[in-house]
C-alpha atoms as a PDB file:
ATOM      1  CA  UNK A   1     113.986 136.505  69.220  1.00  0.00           C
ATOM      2  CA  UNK A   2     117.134 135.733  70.728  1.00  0.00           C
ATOM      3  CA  UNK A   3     118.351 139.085  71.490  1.00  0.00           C
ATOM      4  CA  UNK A   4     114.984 140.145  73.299  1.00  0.00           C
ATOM      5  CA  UNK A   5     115.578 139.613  76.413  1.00  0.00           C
ATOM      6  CA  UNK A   6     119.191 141.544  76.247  1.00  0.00           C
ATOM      7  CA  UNK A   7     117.930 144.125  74.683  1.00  0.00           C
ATOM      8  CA  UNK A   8     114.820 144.832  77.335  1.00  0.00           C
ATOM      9  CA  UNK A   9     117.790 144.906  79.659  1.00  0.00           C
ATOM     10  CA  UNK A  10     119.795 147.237  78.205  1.00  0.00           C
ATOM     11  CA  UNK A  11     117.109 149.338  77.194  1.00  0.00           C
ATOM     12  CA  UNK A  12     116.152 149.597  80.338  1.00  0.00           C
ATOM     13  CA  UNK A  13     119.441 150.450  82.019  1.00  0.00           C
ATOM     14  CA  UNK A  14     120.099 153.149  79.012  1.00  0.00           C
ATOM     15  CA  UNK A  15     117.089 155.143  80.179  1.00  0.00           C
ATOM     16  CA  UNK A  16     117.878 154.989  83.691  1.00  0.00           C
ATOM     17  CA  UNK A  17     115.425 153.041  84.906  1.00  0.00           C
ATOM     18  CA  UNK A  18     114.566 150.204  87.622  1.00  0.00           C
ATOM     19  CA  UNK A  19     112.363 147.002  86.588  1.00  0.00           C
ATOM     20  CA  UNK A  20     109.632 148.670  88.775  1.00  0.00           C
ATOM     21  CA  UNK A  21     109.557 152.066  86.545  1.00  0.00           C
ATOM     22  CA  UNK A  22     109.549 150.373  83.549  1.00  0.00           C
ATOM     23  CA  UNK A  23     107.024 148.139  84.716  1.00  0.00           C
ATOM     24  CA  UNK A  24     105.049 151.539  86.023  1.00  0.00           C
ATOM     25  CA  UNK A  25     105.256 153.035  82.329  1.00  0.00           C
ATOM     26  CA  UNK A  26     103.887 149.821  80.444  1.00  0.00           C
ATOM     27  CA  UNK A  27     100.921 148.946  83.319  1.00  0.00           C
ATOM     28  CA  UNK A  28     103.081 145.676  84.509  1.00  0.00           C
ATOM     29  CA  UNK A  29     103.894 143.616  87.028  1.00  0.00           C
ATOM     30  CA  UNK A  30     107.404 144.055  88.270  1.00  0.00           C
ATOM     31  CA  UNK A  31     108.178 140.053  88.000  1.00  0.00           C
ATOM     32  CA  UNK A  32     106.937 139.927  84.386  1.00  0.00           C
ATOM     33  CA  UNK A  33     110.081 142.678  83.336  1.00  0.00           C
ATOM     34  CA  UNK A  34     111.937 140.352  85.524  1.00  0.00           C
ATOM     35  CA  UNK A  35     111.041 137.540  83.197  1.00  0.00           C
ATOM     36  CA  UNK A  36     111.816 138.946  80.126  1.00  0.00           C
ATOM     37  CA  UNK A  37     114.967 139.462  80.972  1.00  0.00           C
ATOM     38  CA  UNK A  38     115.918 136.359  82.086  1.00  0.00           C
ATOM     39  CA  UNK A  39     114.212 135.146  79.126  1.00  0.00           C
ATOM     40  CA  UNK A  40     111.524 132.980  80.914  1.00  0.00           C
ATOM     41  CA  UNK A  41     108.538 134.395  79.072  1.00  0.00           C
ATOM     42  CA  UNK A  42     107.444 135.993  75.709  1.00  0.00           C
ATOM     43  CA  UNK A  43     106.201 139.500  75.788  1.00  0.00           C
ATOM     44  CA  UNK A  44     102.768 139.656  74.059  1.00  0.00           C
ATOM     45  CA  UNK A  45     102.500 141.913  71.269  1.00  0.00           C
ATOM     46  CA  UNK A  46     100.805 144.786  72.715  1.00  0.00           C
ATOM     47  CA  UNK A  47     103.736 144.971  75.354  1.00  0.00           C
ATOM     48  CA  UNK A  48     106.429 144.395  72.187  1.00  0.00           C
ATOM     49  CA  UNK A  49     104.175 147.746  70.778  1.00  0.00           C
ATOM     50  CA  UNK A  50     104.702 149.459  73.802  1.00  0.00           C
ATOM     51  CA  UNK A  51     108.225 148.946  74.606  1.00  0.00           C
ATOM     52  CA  UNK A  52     109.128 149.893  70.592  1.00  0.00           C
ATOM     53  CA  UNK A  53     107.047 153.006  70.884  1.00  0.00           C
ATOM     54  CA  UNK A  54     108.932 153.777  74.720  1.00  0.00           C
ATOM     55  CA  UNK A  55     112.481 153.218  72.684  1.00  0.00           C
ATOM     56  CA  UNK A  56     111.653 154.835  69.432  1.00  0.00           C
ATOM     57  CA  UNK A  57     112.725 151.523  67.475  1.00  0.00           C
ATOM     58  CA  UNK A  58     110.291 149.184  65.572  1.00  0.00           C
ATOM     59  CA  UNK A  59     109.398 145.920  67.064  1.00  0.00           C
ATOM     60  CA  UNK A  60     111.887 144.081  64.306  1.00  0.00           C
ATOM     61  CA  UNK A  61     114.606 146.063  66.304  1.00  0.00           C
ATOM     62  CA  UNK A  62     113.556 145.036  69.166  1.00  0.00           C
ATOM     63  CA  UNK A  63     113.725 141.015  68.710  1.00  0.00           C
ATOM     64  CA  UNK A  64     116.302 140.632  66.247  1.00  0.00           C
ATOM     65  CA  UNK A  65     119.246 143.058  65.981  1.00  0.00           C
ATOM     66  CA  UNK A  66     121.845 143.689  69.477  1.00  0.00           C
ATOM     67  CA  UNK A  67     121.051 147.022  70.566  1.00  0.00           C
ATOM     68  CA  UNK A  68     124.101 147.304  72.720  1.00  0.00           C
ATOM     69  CA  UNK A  69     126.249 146.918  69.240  1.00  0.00           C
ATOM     70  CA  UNK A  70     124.544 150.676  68.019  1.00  0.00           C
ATOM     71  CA  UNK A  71     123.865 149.076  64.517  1.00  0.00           C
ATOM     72  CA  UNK A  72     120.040 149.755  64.793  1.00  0.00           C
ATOM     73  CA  UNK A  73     121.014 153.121  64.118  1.00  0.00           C
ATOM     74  CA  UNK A  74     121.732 152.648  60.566  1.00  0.00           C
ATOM     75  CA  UNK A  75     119.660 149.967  59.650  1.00  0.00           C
ATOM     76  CA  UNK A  76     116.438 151.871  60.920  1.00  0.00           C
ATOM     77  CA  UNK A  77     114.169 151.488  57.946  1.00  0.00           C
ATOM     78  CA  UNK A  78     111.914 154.313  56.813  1.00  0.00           C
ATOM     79  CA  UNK A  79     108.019 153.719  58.205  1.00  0.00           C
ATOM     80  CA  UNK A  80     105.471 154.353  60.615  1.00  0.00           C
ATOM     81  CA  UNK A  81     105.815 155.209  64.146  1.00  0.00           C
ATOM     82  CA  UNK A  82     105.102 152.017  66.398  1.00  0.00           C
ATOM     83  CA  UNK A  83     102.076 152.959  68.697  1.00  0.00           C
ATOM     84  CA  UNK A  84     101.710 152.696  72.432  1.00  0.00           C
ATOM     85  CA  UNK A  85      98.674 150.571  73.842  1.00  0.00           C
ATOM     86  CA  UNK A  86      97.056 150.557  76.694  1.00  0.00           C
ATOM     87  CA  UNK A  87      96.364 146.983  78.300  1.00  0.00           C
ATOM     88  CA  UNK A  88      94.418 145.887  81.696  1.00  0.00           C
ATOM     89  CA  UNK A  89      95.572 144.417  84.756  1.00  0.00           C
ATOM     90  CA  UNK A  90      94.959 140.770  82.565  1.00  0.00           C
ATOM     91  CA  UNK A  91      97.502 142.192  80.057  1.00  0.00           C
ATOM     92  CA  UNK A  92      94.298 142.652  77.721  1.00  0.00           C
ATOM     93  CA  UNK A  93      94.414 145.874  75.128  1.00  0.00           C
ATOM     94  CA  UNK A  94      91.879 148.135  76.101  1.00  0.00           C
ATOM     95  CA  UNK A  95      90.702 150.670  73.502  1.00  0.00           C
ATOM     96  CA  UNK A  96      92.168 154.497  74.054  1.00  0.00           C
ATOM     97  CA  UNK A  97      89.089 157.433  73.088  1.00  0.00           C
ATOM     98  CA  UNK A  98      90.538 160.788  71.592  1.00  0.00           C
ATOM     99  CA  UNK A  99      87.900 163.521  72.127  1.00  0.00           C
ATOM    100  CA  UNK A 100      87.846 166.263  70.410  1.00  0.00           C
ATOM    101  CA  UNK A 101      89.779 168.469  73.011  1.00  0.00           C
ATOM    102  CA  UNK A 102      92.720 165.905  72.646  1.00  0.00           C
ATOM    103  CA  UNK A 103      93.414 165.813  69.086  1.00  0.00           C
ATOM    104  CA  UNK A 104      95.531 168.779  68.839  1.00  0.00           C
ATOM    105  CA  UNK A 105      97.549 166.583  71.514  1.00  0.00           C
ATOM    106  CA  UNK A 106      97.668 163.697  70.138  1.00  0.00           C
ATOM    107  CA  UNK A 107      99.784 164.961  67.455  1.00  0.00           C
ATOM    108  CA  UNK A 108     102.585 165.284  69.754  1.00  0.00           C
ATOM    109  CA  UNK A 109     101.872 162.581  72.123  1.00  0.00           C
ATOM    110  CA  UNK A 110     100.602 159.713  69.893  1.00  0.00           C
ATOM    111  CA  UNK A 111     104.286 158.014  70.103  1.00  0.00           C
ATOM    112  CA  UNK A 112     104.559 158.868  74.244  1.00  0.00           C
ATOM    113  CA  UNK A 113     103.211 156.149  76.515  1.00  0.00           C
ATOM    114  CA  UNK A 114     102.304 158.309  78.972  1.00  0.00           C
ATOM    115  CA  UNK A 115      99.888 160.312  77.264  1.00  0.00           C
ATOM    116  CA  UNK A 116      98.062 157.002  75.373  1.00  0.00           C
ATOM    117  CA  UNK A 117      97.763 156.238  79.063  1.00  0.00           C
ATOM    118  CA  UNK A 118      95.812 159.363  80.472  1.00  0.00           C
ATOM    119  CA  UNK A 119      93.300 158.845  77.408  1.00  0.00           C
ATOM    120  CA  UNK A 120      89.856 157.723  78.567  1.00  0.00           C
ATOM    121  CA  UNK A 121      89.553 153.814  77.513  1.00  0.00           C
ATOM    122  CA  UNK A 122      87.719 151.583  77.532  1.00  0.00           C
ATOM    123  CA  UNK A 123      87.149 147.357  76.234  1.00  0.00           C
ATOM    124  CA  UNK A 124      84.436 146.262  73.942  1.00  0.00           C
ATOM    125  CA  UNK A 125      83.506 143.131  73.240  1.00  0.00           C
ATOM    126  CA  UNK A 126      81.978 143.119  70.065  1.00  0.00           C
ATOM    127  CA  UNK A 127      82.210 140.205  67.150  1.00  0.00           C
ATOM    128  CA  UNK A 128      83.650 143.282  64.633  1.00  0.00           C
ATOM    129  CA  UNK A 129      86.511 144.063  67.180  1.00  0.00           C
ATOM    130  CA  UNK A 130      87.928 140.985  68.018  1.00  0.00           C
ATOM    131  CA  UNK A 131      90.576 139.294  66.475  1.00  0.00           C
ATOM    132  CA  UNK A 132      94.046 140.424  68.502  1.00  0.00           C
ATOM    133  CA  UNK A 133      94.015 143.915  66.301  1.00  0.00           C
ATOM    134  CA  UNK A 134      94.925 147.480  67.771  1.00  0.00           C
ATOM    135  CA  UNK A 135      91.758 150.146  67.788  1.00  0.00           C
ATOM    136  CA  UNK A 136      91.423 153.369  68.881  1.00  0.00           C
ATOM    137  CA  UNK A 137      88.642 155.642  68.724  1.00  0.00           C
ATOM    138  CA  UNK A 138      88.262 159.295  67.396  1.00  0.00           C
ATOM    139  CA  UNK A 139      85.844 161.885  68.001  1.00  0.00           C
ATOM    140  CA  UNK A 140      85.674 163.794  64.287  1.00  0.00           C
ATOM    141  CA  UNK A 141      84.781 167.548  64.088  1.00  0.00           C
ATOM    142  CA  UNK A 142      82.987 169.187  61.010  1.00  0.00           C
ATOM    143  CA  UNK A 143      80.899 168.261  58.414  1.00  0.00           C
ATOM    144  CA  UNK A 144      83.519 167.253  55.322  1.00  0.00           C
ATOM    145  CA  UNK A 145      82.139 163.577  56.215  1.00  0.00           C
ATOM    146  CA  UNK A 146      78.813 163.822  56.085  1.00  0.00           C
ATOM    147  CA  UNK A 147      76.449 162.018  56.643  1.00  0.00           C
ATOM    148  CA  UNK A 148      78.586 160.739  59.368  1.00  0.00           C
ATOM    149  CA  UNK A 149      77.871 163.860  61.724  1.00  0.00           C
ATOM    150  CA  UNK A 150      80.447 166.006  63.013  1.00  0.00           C
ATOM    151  CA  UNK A 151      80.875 164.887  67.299  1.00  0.00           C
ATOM    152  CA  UNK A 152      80.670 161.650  66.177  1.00  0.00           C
ATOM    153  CA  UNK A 153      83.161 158.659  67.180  1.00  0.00           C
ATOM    154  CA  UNK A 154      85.074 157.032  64.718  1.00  0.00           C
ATOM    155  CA  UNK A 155      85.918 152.948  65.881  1.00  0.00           C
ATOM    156  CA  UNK A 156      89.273 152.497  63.955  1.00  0.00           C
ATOM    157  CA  UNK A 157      91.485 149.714  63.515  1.00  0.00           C
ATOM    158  CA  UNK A 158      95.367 150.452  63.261  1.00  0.00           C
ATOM    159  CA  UNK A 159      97.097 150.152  60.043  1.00  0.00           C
ATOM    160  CA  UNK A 160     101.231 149.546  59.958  1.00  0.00           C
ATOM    161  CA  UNK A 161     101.812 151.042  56.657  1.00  0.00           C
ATOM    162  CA  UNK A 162     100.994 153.218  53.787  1.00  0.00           C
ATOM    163  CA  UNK A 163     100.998 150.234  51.066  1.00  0.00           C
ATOM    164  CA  UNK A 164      98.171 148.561  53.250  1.00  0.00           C
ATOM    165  CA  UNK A 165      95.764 151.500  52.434  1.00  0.00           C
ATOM    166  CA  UNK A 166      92.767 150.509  50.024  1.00  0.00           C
ATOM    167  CA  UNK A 167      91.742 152.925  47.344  1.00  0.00           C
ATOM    168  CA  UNK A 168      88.296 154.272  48.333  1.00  0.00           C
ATOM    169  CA  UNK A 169      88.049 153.118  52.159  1.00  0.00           C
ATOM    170  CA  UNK A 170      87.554 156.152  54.762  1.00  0.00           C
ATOM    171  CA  UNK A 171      90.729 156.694  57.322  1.00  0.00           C
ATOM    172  CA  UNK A 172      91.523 158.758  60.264  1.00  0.00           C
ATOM    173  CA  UNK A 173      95.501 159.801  59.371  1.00  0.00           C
ATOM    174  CA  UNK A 174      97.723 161.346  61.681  1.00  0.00           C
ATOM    175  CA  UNK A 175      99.759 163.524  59.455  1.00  0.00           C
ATOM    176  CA  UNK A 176     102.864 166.286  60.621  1.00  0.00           C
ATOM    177  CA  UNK A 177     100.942 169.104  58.022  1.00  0.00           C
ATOM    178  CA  UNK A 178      97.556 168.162  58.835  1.00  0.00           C
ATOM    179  CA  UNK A 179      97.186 167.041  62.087  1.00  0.00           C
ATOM    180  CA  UNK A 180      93.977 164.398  62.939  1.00  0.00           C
ATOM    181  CA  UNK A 181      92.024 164.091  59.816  1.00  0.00           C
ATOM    182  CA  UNK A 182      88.834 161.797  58.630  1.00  0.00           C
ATOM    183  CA  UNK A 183      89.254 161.119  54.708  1.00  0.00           C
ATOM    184  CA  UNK A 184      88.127 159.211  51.851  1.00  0.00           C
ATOM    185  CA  UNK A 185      91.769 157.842  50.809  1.00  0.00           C
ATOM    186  CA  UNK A 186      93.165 157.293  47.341  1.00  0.00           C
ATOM    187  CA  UNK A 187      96.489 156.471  46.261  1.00  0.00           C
ATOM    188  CA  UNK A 188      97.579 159.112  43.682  1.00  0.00           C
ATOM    189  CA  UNK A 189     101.282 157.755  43.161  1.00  0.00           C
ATOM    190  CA  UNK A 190     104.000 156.339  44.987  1.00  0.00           C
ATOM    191  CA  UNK A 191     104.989 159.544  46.592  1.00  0.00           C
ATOM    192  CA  UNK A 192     101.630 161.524  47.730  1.00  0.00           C
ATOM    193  CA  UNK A 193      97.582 160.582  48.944  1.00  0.00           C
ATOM    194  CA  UNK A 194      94.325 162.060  47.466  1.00  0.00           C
ATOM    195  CA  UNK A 195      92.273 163.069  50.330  1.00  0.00           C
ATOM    196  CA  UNK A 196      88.442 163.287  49.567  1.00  0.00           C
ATOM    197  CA  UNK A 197      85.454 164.407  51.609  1.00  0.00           C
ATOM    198  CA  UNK A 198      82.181 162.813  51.215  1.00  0.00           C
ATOM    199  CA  UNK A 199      80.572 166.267  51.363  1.00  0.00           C
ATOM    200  CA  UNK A 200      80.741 167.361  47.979  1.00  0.00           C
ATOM    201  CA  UNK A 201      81.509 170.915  48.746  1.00  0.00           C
ATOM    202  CA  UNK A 202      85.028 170.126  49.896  1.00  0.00           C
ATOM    203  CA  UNK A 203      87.406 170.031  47.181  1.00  0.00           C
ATOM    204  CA  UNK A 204      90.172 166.995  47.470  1.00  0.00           C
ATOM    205  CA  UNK A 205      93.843 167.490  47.976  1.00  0.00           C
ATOM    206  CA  UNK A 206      97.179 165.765  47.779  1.00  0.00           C
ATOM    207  CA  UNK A 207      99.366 165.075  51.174  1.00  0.00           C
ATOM    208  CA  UNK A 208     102.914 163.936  50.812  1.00  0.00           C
ATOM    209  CA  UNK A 209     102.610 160.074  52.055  1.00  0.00           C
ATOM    210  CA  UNK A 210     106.252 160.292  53.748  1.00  0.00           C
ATOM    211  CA  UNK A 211     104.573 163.256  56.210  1.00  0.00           C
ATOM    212  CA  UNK A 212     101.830 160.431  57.701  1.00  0.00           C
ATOM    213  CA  UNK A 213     102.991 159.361  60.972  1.00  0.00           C
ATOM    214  CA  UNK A 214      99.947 156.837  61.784  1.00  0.00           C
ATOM    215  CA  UNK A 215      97.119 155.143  59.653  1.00  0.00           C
ATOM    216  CA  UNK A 216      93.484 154.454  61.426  1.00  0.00           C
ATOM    217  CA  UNK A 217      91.268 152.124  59.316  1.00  0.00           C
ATOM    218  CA  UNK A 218      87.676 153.084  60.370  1.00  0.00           C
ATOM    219  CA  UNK A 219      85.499 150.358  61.237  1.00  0.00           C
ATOM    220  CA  UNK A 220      82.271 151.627  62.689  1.00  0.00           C
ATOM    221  CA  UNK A 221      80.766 154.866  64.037  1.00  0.00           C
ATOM    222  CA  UNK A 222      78.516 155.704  67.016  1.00  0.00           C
ATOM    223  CA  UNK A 223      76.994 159.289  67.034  1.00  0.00           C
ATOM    224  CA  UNK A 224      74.667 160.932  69.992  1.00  0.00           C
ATOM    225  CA  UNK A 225      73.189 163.017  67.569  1.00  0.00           C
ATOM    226  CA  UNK A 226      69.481 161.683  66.854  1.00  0.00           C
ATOM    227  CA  UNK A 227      68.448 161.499  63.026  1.00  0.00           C
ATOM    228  CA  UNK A 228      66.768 164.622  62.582  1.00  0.00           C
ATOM    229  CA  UNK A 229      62.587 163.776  60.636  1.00  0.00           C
ATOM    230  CA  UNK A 230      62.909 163.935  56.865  1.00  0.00           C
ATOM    231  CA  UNK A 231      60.930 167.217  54.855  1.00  0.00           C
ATOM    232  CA  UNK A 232      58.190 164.479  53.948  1.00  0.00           C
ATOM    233  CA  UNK A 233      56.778 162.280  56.822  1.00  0.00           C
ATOM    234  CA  UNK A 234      55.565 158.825  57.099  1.00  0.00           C
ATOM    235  CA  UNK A 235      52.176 160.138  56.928  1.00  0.00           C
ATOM    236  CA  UNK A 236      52.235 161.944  53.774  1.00  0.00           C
ATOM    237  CA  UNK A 237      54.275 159.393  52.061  1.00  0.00           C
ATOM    238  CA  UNK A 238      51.795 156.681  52.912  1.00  0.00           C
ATOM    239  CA  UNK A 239      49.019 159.256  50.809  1.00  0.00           C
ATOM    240  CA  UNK A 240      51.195 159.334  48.357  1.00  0.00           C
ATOM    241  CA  UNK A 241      51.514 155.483  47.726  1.00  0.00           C
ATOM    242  CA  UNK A 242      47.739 155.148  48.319  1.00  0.00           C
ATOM    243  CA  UNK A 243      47.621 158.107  45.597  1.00  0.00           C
ATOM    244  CA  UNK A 244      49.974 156.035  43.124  1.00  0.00           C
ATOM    245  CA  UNK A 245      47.839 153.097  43.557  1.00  0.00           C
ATOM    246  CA  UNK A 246      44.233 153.876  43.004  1.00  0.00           C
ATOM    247  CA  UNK A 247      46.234 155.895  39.606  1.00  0.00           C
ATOM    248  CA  UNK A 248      47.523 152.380  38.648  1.00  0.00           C
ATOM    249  CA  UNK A 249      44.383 150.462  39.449  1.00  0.00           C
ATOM    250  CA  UNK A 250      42.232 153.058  36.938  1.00  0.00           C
ATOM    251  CA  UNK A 251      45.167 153.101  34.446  1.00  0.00           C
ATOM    252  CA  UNK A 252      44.248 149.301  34.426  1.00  0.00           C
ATOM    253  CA  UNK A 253      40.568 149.285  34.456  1.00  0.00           C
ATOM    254  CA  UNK A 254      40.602 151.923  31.110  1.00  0.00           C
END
């Protein structure tokens, strides 16, 4: 990481800005920008996130090649965006909500600081999302997922690359054709995705994986939606098993 601190500066100075705007944009303290500068502490990953998303570079970029030199250019490999977090005044991630109303934005704003920042968030500290791992939470629309009900809120974990999806597992993807979708994912070839519903009367189809700009892993789901009383209660299924059982006992007294 020995070009970190030199590049944090330049950066910085590229875009125009002063230590206390830059601190402003990330949610810091002026004296920690100071400090990584000078090289006297070690951004955390969620700020090394935030500062690659800010310059449009990946964090390798960031910590490892001179930015001054204009190489990055043409070593840029081909990948996923870096995403912006959101972190307390501890320098803690907190967990950004995208509503329904906000997912036709977030297509254009997942990458910008700024809007990550005006999301509602929130922390939650739960066993199944610890572990220093990014999450964000989606509010799905429609019923291609049932049973998970559309209004629903998806807990998602973020996922750096196409060759860490899992044949079978359920995603949100953040795609340039499709916008925000919830999916069943498989991996058709090297070049494209099956998307499935779990509602049968959706038909899969085929995305092209170069046109996926971000990867949610979901983890969990919390609806507001009550579970609605099945066609045959609790009372009539108890008769029922009482029926079954006297047939049984006579079928074994004959």
């Amino acid at each position: 990481m020995d070009q970190l601190a030199e590049n944090i500066k330049y950066l910085r100075k590229q875009h125009r800005l002063t230590q206390q705007e830059l601190a402003d944009k990330l949610q810091l303290k002026r004296s920690l920008i100071g400090s990584y500068e000078e090289g006297r502490a070690m951004p955390k990953i969620s700020v090394l996130q935030q500062l690659a998303a800010a310059y449009n570079l990946t964090i390798d970029e960031l910590v490892s090649i001179n930015l001054s030199s204009g190489f990055h250019e043409r070593s840029r490999a081909k990948g996923l965006q870096i995403l912006p977090v959101v972190v307390d005044h501890n320098n803690d991630e907190l967990i950004p909500i995208v509503p329904v109303k906000a997912s036709a934005g977030y297509l254009n704003g997942f990458a910008d600081p700024e809007f990550i920042g005006q999301l509602p968030r929130f922390s939650m500290p739960v066993p199944e999302l610890l572990g220093g791992k990014t999450y964000r939470v989606f509010q799905i629309k429609g019923d291609s997922m049932l049973p998970v009900l559309s209004g629903s809120y998806l807990f998602c974990e973020f996922v750096e690359s196409v060759s860490d999806l899992r044949d079978g597992q359920t995603y949100v993807l953040i795609t340039r054709d499709e916008g925000l979708v919830y999916k069943r994912i498989y991996l058709e070839n090297g070049t494209h995705l099956l998307l499935k519903s779990d509602n049968p009367e959706y038909e899969p189809y085929l995305v092209d994986s170069s046109s996926v700009l971000e990867i949610w892993k979901a983890r969990g789901v919390l609806s507001f939606e009550m579970p609605k009383p099945s066609h045959l209660d609790i009372a009539r299924l108890s008769d029922v098993l009482a029926e079954m059982k006297e047939e049984i006992r006579k079928l074994r007294d004959s």
